[in-house]
Protein backbone atom coordinates (compact mmCIF):
# COMPACT_ATOMS: atom_id res chain seq x y z
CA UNK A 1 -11.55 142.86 -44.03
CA UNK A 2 -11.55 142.86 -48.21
CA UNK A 3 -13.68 146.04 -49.82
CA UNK A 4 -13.33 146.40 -53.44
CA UNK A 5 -16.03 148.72 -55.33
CA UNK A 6 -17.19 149.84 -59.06
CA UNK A 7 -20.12 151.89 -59.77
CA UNK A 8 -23.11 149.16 -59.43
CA UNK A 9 -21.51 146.97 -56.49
CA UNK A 10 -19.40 146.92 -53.30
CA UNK A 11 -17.70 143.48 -52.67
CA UNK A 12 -16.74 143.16 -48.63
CA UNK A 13 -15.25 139.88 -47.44
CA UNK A 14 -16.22 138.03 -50.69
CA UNK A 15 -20.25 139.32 -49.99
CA UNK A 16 -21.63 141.35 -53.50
CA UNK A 17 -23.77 144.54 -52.78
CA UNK A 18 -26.08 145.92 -54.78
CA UNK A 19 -28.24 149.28 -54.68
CA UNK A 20 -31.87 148.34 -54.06
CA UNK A 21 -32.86 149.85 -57.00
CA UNK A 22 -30.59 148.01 -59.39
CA UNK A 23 -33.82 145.53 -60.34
CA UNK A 24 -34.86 148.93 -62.40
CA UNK A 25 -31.70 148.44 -64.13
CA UNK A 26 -33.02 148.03 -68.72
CA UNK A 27 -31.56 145.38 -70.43
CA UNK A 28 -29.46 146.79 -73.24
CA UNK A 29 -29.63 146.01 -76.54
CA UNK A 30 -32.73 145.73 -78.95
CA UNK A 31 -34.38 142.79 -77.82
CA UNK A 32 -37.85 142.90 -76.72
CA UNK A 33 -41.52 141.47 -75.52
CA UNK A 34 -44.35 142.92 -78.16
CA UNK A 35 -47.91 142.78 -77.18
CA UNK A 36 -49.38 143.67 -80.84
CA UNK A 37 -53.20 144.50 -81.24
CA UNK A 38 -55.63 141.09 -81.03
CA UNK A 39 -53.68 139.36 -78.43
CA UNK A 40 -50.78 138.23 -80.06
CA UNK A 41 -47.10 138.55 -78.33
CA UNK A 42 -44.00 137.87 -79.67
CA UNK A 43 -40.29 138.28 -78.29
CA UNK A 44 -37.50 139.21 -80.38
CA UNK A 45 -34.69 141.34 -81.66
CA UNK A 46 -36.66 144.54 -82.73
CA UNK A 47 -36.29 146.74 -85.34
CA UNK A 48 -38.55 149.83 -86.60
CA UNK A 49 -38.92 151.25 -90.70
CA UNK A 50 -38.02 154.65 -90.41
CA UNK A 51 -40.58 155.39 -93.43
CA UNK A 52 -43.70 152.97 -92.63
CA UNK A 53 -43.19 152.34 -88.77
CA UNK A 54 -43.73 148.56 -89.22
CA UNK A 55 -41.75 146.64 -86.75
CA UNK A 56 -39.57 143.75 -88.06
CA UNK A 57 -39.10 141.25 -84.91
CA UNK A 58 -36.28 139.02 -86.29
CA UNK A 59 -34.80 135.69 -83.87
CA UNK A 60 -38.77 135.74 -82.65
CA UNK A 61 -40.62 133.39 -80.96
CA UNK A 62 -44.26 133.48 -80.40
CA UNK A 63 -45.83 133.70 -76.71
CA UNK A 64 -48.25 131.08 -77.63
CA UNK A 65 -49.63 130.49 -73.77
CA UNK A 66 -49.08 130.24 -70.56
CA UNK A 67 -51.37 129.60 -67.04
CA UNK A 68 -51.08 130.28 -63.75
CA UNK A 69 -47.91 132.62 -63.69
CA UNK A 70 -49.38 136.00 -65.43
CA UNK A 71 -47.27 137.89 -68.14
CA UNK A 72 -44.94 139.05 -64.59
CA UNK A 73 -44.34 135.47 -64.54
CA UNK A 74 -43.30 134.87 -68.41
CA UNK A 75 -41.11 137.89 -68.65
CA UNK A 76 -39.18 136.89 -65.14
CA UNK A 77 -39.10 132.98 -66.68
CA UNK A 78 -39.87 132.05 -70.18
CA UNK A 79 -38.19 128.50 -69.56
CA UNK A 80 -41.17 127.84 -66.96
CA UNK A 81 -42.53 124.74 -68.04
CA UNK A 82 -46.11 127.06 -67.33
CA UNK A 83 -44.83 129.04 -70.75
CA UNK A 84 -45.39 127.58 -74.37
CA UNK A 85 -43.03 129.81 -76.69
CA UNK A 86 -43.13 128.75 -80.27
CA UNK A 87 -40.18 129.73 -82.52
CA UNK A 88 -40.84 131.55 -85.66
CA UNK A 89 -39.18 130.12 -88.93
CA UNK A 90 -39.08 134.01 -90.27
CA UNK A 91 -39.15 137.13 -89.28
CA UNK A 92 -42.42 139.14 -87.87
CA UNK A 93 -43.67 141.88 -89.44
CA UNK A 94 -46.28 144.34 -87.44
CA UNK A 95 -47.90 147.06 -88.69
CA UNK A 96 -47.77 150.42 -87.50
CA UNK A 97 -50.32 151.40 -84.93
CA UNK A 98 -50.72 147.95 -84.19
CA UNK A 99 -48.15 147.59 -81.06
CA UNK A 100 -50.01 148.31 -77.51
CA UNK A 101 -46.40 148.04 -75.59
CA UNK A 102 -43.15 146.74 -75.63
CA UNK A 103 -41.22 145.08 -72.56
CA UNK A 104 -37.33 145.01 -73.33
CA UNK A 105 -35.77 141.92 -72.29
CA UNK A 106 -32.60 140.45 -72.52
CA UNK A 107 -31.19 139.10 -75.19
CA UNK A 108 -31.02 135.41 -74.50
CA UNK A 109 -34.52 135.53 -73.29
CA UNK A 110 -36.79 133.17 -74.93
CA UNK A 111 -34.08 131.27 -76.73
């Protein structure tokens, strides 16, 4: 028998294990889903003003739809051909105030 750990996995006879809670596991870095007032949503590598608050989303692309999969379903696969993503030629400014939440994602996602 072959065991070989780290701290997020044992490894026993070539067979990866994983804590059940590693799903809850953030992505690092700043990328991130933005669901900004009016219904719009927008993916990207985030950024806040320290002075104004305004969010530049820079590398965005836009969440234009998607059916049948709810947003579960778009953050788990935005390559679904159920997801529409539309890339943005420049970078997205929002207003402060006007996020409702922010999903962090990695950083290939949407791309």
């Amino acid at each position: 028998m072959t065991v070989s750990a780290n701290l997020n996995s044992i490894d026993v006879n070539g067979v990866t294990y994983v804590p059940q809670d590693s799903s809850q596991v953030l992505p690092v870095g700043n990328r991130a889903v933005v669901v900004i007032d009016r219904g719009w949503i927008f993916a990207g590598n985030v950024t806040t003003c320290e002075v104004t608050g305004e969010l530049t989303i820079s590398n965005a692309v836009h969440v234009f739809r998607w059916e049948s999969i709810g947003f579960t379903g778009v953050l788990k696969d935005p390559t679904s051909n159920k997801v529409t993503l539309k890339e943005c030629d420049y970078p997205v400014k929002v207003p402060s105030g006007s996020v409702i939440f922010t999903v962090p994602v990695t950083e290939s996602w949407g791309k």
